[in-house]
Protein backbone atom coordinates (compact mmCIF):
# COMPACT_ATOMS: atom_id res chain seq x y z
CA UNK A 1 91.47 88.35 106.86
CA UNK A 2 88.75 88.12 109.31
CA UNK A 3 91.00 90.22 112.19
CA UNK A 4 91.66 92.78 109.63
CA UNK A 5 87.85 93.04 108.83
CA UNK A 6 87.01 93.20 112.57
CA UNK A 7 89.74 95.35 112.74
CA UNK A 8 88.75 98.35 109.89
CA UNK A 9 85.08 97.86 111.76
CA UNK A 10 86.84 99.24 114.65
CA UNK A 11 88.70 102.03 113.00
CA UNK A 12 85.11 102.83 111.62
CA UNK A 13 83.46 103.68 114.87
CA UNK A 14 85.89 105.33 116.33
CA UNK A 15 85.68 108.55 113.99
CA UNK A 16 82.07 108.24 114.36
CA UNK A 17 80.68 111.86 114.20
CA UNK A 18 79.58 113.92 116.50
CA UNK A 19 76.56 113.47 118.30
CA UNK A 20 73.79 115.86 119.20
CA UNK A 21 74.41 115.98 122.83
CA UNK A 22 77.98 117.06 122.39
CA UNK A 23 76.59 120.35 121.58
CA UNK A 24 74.33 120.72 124.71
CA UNK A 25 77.83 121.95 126.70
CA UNK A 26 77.88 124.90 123.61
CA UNK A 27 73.75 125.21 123.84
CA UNK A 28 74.69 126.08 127.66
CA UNK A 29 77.34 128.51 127.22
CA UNK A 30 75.30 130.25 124.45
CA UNK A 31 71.97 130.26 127.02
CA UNK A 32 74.34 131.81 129.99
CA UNK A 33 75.56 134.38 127.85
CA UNK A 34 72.33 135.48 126.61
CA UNK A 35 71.01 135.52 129.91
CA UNK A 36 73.45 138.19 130.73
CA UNK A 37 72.82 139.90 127.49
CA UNK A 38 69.72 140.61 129.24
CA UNK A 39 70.23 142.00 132.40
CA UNK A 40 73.39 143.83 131.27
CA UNK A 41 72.16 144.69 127.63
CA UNK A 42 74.69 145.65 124.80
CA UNK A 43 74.99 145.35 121.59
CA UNK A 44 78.19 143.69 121.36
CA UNK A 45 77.17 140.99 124.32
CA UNK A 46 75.09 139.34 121.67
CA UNK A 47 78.44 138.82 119.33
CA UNK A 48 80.11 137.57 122.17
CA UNK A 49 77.63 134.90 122.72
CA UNK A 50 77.67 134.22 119.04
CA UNK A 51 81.71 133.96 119.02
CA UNK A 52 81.45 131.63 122.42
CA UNK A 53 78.94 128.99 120.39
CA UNK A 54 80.40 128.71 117.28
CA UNK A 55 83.84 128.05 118.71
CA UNK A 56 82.25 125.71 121.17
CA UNK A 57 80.48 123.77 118.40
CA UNK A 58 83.66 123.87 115.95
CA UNK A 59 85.53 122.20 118.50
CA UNK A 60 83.11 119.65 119.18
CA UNK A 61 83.80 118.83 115.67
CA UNK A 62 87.64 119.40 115.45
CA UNK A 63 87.26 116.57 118.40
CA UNK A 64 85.61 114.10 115.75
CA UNK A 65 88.17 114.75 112.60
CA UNK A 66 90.02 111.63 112.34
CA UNK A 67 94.20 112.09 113.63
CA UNK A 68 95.55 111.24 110.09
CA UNK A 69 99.20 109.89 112.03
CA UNK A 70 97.49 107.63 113.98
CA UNK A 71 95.15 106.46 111.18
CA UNK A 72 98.49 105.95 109.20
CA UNK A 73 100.26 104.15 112.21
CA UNK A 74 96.69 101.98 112.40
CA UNK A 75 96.82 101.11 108.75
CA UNK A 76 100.42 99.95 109.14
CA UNK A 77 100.25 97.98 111.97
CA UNK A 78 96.99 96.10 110.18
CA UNK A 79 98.97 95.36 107.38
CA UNK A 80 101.91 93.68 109.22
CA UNK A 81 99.15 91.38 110.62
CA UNK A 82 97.50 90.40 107.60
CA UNK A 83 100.99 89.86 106.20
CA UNK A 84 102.32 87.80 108.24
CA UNK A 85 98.82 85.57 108.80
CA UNK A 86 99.15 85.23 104.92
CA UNK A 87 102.33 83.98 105.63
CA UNK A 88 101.32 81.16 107.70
């Protein structure tokens, strides 16, 4: 019981969620693009640097969504253990 509570704890903190400094990389690539917006100027520079952020930032949290096989395979494999430590 106690290895499958240590276990889940685990689990837990692994799909954690993102964290504000994981978006610094997309704060970066939104500042460098905006920079150019300046010295270059255009209208559609600006939706550019727009586009570049949010997929930056909605990959940053695509990276934190848990993988649902592996949580399965996880789940599994816990319950063989407490099965068979049941068992003894």
């Amino acid at each position: 019981m106690l290895l499958t509570m240590i276990s889940l704890l685990v689990s837990k903190v692994a799909f954690a969620s993102a964290t504000a400094d994981e978006f610094i990389r997309c704060n970066k690539l939104a500042v460098t693009k905006l920079e150019y917006c300046l010295d270059n100027g255009g209208e559609a520079c600006w939706a550019q640097s727009k586009a570049s952020y949010d997929a930056c930032h909605e990959q940053v949290i695509q990276n934190h969504l848990p993988n649902r096989e592996r949580m399965e395979a996880e789940k599994s494999a816990h319950q063989t253990i407490n099965n068979e430590y049941h068992r003894q």
